[in-house]
PDB file of N, CA and C in Angstrom:
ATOM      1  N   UNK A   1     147.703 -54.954  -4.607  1.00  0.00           N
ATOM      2  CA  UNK A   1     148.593 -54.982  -3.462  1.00  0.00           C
ATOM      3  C   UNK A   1     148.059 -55.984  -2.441  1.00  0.00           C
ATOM      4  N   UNK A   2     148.792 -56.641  -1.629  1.00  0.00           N
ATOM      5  CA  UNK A   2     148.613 -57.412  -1.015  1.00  0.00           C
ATOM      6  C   UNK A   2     149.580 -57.106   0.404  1.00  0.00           C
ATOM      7  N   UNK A   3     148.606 -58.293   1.930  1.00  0.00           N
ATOM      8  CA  UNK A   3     149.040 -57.937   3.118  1.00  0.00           C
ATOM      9  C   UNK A   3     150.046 -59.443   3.341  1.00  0.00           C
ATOM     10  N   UNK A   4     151.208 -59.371   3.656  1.00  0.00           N
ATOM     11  CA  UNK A   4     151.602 -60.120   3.830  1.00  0.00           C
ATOM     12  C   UNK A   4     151.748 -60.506   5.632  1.00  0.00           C
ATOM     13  N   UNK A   5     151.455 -62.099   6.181  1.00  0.00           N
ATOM     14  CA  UNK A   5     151.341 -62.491   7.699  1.00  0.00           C
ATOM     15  C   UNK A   5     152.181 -63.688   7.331  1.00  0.00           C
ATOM     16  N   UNK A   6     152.022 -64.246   8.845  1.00  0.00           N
ATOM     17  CA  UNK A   6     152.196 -65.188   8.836  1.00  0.00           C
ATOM     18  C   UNK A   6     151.014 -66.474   9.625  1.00  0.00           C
ATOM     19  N   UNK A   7     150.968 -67.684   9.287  1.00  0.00           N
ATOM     20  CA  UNK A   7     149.921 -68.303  10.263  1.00  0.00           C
ATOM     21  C   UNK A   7     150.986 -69.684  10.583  1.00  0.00           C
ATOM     22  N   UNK A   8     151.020 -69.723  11.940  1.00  0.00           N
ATOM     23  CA  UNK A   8     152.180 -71.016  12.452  1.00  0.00           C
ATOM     24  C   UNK A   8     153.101 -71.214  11.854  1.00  0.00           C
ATOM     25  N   UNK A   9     153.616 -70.127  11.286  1.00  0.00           N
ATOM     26  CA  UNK A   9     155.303 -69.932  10.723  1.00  0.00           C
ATOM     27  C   UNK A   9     155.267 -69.812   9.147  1.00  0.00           C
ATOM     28  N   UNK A  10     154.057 -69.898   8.755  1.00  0.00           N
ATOM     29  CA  UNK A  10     153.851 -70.345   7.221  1.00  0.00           C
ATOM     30  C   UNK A  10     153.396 -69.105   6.848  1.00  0.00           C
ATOM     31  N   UNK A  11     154.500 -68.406   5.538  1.00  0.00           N
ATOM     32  CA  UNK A  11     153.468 -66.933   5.172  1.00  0.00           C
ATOM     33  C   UNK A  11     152.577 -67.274   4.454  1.00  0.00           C
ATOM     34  N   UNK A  12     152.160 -66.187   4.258  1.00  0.00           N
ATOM     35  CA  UNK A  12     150.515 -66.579   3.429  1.00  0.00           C
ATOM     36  C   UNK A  12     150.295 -64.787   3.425  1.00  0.00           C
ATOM     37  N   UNK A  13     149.937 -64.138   2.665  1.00  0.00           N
ATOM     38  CA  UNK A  13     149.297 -63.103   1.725  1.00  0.00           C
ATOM     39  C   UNK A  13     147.377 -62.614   2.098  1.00  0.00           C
ATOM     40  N   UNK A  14     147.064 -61.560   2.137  1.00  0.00           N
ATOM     41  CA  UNK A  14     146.091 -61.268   2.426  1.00  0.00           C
ATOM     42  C   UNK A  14     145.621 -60.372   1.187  1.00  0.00           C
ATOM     43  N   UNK A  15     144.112 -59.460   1.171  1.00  0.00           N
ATOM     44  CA  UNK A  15     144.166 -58.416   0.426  1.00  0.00           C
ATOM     45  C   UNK A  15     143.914 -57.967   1.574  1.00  0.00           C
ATOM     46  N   UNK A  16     143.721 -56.197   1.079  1.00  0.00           N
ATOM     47  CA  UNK A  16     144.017 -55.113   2.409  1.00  0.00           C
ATOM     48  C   UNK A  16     142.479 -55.177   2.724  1.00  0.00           C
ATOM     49  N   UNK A  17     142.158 -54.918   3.785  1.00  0.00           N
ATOM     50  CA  UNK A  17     140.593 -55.167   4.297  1.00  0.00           C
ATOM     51  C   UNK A  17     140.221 -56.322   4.666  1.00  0.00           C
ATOM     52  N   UNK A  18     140.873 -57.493   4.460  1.00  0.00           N
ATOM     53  CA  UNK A  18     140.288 -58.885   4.824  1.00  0.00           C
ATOM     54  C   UNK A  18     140.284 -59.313   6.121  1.00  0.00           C
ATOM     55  N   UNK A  19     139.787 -59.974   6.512  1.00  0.00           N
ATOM     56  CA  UNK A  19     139.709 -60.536   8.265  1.00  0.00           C
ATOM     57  C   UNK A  19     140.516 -61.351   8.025  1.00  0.00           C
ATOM     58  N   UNK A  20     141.228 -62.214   9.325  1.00  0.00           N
ATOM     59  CA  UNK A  20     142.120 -63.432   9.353  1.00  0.00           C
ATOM     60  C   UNK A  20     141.503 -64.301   9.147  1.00  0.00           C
ATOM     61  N   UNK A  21     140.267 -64.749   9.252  1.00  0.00           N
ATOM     62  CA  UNK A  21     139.657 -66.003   9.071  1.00  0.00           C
ATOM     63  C   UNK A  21     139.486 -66.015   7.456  1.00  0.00           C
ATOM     64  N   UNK A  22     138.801 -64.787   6.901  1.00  0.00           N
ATOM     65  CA  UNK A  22     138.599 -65.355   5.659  1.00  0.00           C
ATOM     66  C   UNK A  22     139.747 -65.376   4.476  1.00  0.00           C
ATOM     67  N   UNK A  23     141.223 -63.998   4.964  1.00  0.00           N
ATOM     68  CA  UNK A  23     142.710 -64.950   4.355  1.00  0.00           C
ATOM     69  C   UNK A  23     143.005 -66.599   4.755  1.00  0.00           C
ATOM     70  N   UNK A  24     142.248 -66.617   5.734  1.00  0.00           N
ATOM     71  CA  UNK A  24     142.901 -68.120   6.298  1.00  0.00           C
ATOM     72  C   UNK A  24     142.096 -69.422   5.396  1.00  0.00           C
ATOM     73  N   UNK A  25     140.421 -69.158   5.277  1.00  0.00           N
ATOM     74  CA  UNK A  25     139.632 -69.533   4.143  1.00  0.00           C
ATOM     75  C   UNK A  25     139.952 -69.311   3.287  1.00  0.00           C
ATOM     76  N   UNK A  26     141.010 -68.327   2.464  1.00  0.00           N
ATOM     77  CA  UNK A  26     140.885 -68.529   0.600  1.00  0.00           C
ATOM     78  C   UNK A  26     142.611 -68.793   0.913  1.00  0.00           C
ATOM     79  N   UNK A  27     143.179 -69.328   1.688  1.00  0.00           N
ATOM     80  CA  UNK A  27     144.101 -70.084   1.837  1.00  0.00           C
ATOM     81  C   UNK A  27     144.177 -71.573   1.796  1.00  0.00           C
ATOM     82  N   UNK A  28     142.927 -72.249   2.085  1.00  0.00           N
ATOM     83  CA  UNK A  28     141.885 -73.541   2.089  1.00  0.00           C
ATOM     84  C   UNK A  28     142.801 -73.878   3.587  1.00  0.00           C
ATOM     85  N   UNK A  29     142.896 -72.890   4.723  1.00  0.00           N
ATOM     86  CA  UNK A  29     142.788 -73.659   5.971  1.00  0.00           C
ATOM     87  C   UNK A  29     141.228 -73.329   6.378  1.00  0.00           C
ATOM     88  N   UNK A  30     140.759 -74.200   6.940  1.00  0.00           N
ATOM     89  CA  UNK A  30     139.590 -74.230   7.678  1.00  0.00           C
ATOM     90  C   UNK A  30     139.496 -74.380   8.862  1.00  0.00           C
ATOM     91  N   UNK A  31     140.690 -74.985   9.868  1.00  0.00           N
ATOM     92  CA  UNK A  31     140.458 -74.994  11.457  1.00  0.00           C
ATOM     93  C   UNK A  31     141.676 -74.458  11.564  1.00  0.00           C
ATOM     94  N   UNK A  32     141.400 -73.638  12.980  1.00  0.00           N
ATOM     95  CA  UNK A  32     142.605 -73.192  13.643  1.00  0.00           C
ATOM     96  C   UNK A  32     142.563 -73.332  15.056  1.00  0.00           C
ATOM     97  N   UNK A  33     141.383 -73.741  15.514  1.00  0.00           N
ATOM     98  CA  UNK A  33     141.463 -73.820  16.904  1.00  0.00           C
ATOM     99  C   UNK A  33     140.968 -75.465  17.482  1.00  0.00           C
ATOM    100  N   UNK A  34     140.752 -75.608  18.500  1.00  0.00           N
ATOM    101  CA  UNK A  34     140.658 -77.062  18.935  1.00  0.00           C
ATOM    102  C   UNK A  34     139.467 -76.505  20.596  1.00  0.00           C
ATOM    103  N   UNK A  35     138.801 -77.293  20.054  1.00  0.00           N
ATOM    104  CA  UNK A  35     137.791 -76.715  21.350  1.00  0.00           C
ATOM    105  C   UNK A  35     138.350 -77.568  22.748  1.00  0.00           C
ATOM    106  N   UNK A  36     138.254 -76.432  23.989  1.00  0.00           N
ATOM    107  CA  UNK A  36     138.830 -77.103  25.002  1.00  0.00           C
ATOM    108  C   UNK A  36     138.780 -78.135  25.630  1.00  0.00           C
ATOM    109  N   UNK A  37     137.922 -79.225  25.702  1.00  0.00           N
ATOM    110  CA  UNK A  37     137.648 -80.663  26.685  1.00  0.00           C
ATOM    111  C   UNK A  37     138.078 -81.803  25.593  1.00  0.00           C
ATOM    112  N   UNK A  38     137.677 -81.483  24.153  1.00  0.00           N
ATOM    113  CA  UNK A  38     137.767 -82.946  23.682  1.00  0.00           C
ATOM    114  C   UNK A  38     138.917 -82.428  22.334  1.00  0.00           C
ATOM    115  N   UNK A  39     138.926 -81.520  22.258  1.00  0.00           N
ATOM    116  CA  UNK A  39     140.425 -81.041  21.219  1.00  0.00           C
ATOM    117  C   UNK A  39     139.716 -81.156  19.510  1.00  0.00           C
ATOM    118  N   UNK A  40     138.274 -81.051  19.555  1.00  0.00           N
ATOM    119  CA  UNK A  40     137.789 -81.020  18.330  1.00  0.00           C
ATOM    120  C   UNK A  40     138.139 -79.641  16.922  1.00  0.00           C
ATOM    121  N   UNK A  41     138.330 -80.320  16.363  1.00  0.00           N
ATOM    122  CA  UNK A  41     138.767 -79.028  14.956  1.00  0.00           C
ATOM    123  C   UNK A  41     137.618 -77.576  14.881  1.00  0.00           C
ATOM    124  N   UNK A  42     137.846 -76.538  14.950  1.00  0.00           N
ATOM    125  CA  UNK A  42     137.173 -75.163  15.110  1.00  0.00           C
ATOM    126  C   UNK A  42     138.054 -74.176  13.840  1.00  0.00           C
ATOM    127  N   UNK A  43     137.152 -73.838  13.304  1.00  0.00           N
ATOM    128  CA  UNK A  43     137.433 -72.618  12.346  1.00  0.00           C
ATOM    129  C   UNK A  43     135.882 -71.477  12.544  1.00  0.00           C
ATOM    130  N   UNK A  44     135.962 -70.771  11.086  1.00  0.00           N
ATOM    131  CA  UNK A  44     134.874 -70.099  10.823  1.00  0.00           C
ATOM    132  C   UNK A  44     133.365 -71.229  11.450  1.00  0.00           C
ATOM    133  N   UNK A  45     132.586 -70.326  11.978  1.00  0.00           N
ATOM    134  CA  UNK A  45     131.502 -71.235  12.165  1.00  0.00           C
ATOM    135  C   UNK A  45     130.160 -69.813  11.969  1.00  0.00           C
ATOM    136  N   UNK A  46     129.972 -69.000  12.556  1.00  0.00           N
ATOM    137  CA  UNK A  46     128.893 -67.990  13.009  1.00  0.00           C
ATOM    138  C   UNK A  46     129.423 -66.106  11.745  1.00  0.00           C
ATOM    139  N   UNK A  47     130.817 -66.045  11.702  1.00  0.00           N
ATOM    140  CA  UNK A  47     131.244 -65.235  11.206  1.00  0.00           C
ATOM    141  C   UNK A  47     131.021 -63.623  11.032  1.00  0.00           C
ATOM    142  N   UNK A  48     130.464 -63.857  12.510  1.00  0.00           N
ATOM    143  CA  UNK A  48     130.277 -62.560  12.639  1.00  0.00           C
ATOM    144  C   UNK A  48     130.178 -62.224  13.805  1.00  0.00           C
ATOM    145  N   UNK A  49     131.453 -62.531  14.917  1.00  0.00           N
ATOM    146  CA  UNK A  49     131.791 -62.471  16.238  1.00  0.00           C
ATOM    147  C   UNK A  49     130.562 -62.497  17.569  1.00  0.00           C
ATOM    148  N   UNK A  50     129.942 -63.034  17.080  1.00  0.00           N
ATOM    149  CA  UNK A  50     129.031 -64.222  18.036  1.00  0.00           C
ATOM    150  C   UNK A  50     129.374 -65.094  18.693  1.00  0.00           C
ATOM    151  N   UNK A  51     129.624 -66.427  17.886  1.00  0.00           N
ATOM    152  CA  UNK A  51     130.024 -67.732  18.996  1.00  0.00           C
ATOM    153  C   UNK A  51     131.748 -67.301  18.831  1.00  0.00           C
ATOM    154  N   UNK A  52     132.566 -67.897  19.304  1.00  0.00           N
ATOM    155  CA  UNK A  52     134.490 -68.553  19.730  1.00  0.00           C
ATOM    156  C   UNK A  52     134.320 -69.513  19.193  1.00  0.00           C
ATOM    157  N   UNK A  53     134.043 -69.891  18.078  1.00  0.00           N
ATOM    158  CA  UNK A  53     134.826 -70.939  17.161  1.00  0.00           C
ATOM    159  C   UNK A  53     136.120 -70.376  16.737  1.00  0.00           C
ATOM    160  N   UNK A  54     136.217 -69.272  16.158  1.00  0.00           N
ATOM    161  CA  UNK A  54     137.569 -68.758  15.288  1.00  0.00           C
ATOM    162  C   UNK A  54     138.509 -68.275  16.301  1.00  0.00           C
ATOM    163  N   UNK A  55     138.523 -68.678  17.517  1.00  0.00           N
ATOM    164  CA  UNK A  55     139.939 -67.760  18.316  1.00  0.00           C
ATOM    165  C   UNK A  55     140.704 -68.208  17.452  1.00  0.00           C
ATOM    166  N   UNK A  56     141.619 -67.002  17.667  1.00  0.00           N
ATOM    167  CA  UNK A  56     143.306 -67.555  17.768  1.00  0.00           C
ATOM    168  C   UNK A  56     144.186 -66.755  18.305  1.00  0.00           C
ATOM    169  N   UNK A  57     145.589 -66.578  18.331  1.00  0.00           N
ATOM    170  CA  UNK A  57     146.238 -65.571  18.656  1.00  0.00           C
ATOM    171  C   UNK A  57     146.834 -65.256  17.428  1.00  0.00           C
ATOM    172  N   UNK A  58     146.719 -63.477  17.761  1.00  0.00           N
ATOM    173  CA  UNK A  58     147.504 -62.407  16.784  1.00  0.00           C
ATOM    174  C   UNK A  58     148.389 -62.011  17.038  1.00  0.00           C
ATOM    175  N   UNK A  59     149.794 -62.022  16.926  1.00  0.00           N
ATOM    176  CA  UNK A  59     151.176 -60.764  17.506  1.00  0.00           C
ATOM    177  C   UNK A  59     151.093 -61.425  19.189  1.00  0.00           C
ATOM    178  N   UNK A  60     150.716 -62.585  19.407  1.00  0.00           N
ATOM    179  CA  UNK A  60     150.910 -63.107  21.226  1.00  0.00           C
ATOM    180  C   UNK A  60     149.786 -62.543  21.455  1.00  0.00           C
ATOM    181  N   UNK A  61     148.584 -61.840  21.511  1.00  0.00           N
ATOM    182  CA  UNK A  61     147.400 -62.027  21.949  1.00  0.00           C
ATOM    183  C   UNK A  61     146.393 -62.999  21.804  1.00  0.00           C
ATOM    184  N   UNK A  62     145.927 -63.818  22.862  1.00  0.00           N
ATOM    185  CA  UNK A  62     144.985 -64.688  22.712  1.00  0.00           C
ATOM    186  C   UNK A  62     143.800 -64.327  22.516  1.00  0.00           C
ATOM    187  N   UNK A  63     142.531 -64.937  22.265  1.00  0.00           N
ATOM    188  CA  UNK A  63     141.464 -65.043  22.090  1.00  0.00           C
ATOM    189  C   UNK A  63     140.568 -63.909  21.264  1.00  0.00           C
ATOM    190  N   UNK A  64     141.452 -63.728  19.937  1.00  0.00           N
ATOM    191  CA  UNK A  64     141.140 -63.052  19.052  1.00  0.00           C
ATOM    192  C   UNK A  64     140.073 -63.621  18.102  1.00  0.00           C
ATOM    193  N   UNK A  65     139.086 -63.095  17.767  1.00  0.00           N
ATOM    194  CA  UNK A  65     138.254 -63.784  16.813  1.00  0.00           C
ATOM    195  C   UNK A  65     138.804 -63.340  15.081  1.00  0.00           C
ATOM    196  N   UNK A  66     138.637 -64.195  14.819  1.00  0.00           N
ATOM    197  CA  UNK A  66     139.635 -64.542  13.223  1.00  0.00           C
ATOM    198  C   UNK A  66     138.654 -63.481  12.566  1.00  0.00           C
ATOM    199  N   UNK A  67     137.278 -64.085  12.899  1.00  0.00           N
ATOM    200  CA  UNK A  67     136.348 -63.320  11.801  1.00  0.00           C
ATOM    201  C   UNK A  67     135.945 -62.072  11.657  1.00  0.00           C
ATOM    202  N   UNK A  68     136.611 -61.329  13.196  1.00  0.00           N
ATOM    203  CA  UNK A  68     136.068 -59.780  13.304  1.00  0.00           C
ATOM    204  C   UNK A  68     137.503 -59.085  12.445  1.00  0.00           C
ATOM    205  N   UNK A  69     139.097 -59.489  13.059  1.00  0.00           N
ATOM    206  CA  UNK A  69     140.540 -58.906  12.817  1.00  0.00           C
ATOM    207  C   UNK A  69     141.046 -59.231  11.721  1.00  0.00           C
ATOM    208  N   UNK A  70     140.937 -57.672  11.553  1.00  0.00           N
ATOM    209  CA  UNK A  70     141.660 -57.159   9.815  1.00  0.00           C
ATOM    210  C   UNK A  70     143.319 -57.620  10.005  1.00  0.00           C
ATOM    211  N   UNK A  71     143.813 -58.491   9.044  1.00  0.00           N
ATOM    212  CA  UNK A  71     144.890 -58.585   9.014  1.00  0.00           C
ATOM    213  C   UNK A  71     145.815 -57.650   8.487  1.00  0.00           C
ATOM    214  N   UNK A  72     147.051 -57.404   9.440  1.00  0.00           N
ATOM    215  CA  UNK A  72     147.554 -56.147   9.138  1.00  0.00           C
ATOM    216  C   UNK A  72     149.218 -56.769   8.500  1.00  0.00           C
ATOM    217  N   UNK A  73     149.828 -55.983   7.968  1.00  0.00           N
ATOM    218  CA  UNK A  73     151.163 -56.100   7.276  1.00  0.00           C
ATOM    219  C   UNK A  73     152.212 -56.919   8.532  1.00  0.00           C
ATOM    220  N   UNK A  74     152.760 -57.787   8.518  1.00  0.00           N
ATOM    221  CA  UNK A  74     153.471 -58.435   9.383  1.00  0.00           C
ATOM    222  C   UNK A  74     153.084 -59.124  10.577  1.00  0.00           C
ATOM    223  N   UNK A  75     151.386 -59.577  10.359  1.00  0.00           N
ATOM    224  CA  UNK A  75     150.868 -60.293  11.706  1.00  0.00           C
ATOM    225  C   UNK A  75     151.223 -61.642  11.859  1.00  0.00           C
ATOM    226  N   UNK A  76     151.454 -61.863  12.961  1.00  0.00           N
ATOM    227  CA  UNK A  76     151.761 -63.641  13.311  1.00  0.00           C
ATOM    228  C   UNK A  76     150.506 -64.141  13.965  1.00  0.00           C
ATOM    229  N   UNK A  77     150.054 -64.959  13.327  1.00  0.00           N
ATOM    230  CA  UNK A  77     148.842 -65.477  13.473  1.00  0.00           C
ATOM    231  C   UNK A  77     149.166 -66.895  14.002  1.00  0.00           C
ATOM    232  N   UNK A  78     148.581 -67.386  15.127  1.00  0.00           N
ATOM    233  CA  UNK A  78     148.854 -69.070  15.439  1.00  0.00           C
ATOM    234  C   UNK A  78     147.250 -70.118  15.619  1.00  0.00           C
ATOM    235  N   UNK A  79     147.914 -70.866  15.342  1.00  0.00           N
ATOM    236  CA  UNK A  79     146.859 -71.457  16.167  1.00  0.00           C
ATOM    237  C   UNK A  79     146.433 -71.313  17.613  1.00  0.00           C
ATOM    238  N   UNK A  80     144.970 -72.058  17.730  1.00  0.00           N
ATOM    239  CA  UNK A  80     144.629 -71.223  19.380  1.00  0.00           C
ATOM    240  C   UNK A  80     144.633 -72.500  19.766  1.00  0.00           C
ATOM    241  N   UNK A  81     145.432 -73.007  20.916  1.00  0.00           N
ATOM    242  CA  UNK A  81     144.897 -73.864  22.050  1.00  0.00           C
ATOM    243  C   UNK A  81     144.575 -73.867  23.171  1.00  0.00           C
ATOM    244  N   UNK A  82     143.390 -74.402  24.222  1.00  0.00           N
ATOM    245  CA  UNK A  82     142.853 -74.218  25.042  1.00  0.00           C
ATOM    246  C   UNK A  82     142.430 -72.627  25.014  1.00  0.00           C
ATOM    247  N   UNK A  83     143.065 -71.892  26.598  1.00  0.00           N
ATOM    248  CA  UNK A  83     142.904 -70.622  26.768  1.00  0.00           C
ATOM    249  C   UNK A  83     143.739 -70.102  25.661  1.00  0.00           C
ATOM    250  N   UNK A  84     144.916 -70.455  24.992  1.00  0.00           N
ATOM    251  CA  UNK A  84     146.129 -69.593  24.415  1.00  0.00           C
ATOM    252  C   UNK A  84     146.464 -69.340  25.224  1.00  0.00           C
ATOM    253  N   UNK A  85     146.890 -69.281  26.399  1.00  0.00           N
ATOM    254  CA  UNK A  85     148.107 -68.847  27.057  1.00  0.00           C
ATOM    255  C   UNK A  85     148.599 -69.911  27.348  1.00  0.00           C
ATOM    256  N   UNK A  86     148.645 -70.989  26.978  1.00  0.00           N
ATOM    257  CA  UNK A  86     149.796 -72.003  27.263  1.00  0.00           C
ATOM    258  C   UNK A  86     149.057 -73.062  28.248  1.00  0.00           C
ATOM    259  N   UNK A  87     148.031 -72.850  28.568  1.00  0.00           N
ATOM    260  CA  UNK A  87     146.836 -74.104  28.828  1.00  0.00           C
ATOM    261  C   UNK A  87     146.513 -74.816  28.062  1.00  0.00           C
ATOM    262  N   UNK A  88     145.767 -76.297  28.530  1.00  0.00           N
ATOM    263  CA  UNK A  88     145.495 -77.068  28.150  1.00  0.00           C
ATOM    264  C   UNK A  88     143.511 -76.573  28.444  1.00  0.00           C
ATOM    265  N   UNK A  89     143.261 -76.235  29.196  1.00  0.00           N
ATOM    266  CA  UNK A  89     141.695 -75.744  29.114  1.00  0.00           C
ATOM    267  C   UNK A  89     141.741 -74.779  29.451  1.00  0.00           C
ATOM    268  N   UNK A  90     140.478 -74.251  29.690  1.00  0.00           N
ATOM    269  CA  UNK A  90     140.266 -72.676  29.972  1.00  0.00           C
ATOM    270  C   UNK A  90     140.032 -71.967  28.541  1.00  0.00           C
ATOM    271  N   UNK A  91     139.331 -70.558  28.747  1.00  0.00           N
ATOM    272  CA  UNK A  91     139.184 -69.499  27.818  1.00  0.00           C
ATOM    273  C   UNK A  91     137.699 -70.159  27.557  1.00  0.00           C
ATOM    274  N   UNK A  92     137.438 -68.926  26.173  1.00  0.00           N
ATOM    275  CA  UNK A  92     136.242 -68.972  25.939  1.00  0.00           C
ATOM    276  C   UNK A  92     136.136 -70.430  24.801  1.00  0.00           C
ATOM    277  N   UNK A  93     134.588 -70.481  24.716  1.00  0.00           N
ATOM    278  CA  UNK A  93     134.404 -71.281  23.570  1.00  0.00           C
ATOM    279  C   UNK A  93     133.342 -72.474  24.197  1.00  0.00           C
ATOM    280  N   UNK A  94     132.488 -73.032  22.378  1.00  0.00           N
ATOM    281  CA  UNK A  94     131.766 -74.051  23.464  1.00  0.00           C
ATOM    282  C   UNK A  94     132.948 -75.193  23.010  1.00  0.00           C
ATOM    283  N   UNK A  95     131.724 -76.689  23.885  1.00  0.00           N
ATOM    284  CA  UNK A  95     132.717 -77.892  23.794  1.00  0.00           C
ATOM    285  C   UNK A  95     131.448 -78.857  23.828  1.00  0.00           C
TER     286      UNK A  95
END
């Protein structure tokens, strides 16, 4: 059985228990976020909710870490920019 999401409009399939980052890894995406000052590519980096490499937003919440959140049956997953709320900087993360 499998979890079905979505990531930036695109479905994509999970197994049950998996984090978003690592459906998003055996999907072969590797970045989802863009670090705030210079807009550099960010995915998995530490994977184990330490550093904000993996934000993103889940269901309209920002600054979710990919690598801690179990993907659940019908999540909309996006990419994260800046803060995620519709900034261009701000939120966590280095740069």
């Amino acid at each position: 059985m499998s979890v079905d999401f979505s990531f930036d409009g695109r479905p994509l399939t999970a197994q049950p228990g998996q984090t978003v980052g690592a459906a998003l890894l055996a999907e072969g995406i590797r970045s989802w976020r863009t670090t705030r000052f210079s807009g550099r590519p960010r995915g998995l980096f530490c994977g184990i909710g330490v550093c904000f490499d993996c934000l993103v937003t889940v269901n309209g919440e920002p600054n979710v870490r990919a690598c801690l959140a179990v993907v659940a049956e019908g999540d909309v997953v996006r990419t994260q920019v800046g803060d995620g709320r519709g900034g261009e900087r701000g939120g966590e993360g280095n740069d």
